[in-house]
Protein backbone atom coordinates (compact mmCIF):
# COMPACT_ATOMS: atom_id res chain seq x y z
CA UNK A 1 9.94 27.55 -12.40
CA UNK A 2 11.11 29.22 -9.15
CA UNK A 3 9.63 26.66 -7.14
CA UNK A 4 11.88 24.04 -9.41
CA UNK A 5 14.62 26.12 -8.28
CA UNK A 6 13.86 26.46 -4.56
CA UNK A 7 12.67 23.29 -3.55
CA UNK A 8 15.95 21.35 -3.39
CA UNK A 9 17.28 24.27 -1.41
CA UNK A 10 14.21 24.19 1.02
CA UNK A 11 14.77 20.31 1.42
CA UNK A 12 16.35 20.17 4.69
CA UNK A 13 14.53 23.09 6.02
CA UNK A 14 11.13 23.36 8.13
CA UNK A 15 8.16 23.90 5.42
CA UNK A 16 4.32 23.31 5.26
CA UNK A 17 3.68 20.93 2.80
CA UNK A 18 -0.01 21.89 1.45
CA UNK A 19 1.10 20.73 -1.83
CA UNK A 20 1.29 16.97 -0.97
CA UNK A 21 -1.31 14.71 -1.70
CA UNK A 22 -1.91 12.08 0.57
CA UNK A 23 -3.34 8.77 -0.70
CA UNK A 24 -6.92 8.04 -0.37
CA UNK A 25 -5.25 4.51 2.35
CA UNK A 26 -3.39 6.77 4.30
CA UNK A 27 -6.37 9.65 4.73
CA UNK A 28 -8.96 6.58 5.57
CA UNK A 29 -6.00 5.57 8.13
CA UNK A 30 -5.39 8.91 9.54
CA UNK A 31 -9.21 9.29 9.93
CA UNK A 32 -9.71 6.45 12.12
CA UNK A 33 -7.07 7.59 15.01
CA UNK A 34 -6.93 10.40 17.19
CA UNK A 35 -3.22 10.35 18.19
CA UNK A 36 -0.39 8.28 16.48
CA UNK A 37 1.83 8.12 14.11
CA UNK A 38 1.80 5.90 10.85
CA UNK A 39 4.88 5.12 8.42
CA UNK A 40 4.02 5.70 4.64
CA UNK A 41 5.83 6.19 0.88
CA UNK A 42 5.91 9.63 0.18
CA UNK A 43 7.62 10.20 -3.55
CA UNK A 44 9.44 6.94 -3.44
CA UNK A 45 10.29 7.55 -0.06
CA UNK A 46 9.54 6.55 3.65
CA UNK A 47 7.98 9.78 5.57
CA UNK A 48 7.07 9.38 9.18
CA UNK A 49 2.95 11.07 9.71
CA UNK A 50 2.42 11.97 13.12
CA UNK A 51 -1.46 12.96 13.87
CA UNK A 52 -1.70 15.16 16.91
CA UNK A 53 -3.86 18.12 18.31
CA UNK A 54 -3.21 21.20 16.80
CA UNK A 55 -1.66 22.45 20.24
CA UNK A 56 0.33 19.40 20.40
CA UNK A 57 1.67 20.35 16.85
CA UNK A 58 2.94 23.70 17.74
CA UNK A 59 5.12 22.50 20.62
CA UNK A 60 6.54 19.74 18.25
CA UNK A 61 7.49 22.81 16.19
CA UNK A 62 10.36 23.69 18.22
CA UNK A 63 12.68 20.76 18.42
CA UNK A 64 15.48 20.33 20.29
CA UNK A 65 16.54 16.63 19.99
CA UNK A 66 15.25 13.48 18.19
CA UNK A 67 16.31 10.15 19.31
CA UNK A 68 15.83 7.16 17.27
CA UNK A 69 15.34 3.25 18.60
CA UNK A 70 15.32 0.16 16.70
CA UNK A 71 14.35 -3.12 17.96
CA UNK A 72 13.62 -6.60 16.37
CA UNK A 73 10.64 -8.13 18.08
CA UNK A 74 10.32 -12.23 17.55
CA UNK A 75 7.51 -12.72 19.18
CA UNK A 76 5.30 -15.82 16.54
CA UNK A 77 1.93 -13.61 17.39
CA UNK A 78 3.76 -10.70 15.99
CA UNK A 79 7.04 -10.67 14.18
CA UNK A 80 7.69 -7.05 13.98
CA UNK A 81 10.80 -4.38 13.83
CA UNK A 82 9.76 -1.38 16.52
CA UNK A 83 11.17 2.03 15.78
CA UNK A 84 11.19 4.25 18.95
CA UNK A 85 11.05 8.05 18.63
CA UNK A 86 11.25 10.29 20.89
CA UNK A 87 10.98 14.06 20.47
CA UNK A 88 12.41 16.39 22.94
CA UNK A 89 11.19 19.98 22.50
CA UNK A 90 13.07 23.95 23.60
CA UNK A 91 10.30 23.88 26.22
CA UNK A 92 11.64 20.71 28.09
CA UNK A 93 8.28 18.90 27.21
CA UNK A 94 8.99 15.24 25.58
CA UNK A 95 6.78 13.27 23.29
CA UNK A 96 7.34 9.36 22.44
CA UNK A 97 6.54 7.55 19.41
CA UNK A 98 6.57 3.82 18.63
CA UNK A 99 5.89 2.66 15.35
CA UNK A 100 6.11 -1.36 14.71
CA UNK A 101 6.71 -2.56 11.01
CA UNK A 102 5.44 -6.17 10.34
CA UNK A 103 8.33 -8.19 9.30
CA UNK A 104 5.50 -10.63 8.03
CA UNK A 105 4.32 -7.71 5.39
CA UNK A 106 6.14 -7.26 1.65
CA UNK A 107 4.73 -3.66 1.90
CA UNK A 108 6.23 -3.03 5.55
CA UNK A 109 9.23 -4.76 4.63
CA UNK A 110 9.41 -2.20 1.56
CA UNK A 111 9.04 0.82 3.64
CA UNK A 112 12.22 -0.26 5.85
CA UNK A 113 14.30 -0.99 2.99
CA UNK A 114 13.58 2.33 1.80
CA UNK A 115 14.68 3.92 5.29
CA UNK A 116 17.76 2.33 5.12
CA UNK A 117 18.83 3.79 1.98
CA UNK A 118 17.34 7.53 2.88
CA UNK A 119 20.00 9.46 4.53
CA UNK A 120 17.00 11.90 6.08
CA UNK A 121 13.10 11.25 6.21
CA UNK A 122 10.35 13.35 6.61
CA UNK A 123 8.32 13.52 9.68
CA UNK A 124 4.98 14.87 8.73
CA UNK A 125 3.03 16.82 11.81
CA UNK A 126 -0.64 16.30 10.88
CA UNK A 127 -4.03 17.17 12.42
CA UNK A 128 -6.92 17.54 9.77
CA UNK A 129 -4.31 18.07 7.04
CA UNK A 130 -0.44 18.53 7.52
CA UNK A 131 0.20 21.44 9.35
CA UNK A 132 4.28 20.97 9.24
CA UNK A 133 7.13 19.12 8.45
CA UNK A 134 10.85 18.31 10.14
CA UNK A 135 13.39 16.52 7.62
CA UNK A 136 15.39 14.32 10.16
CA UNK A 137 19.08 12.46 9.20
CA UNK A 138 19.75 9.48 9.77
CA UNK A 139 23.33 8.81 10.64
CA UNK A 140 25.23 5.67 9.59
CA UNK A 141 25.22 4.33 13.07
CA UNK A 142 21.37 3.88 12.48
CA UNK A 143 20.84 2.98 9.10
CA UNK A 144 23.62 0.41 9.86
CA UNK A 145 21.51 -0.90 12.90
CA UNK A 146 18.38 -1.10 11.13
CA UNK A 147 20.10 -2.96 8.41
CA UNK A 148 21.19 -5.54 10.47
CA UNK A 149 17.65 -6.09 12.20
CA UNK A 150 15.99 -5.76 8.57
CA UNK A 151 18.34 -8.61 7.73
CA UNK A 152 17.64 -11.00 10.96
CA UNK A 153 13.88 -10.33 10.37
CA UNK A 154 13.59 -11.17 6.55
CA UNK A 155 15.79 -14.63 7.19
């Protein structure tokens, strides 16, 4: 009961998340890289699973600033929407991101829908299991921009 109570209140904040179950897809998916990040739906929502070394991890712990990137790609080999992140930590050290979504996949297409309507997402810091999480808003400014290039990709 007092974790029914606490949980909204511990939304926003820094947690470990041992209690979240990762599908069987992503696992496989997460097994098969050593360094990367993957975009997923997490409890009707999109959540943001970067796998890194354990040392890696603990200096992503201490954020400072986290910009955000879209950008429609229109290539015919490989229609796709790229989301740049990049991750400045207190210790001056910076760590980049790029995830591309296929604008030729339902599922993909899905996942950036459900962006746009989040007002935060989950990043997920993961290693053999997930070690941490950051809940990161979005502001209007980028849902806004993503909607537009979710809307020139799907026409």
């Amino acid at each position: 009961m007092l974790s029914l109570i606490l949980k909204p209140l511990l939304k926003n904040s820094n947690q470990t998340l041992e209690d979240i179950n990762l599908p069987p897809d992503t696992e496989i998916s997460l097994s098969l890289i050593e360094s990367g990040c993957i975009f997923v739906s997490l409890n009707k929502k999109a959540a943001l699973i970067i796998k890194s070394s354990l040392d890696e991890i603990k200096l992503l712990k201490n954020i400072n600033r986290i910009t955000l990137n879209f950008e429609l790609i229109e290539r015919p080999e490989f229609p796709s929407l790229g989301m740049h992140l990049e991750i400045n930590t207190v210790s001056n050290a910076s760590f980049k991101f790029e995830y591309f979504f296929s604008t030729e996949s339902m599922e993909e297409i899905d996942l950036l829908n459900k962006l746009k309507d989040q007002n935060y997402f989950d990043i997920l810091f993961f290693n053999t299991q997930i070690e941490y999480s950051k809940t990161i808003e979005l502001t209007e400014e980028e849902k806004s921009e993503l909607n537009s290039l979710i809307n020139k990709a799907t026409k």
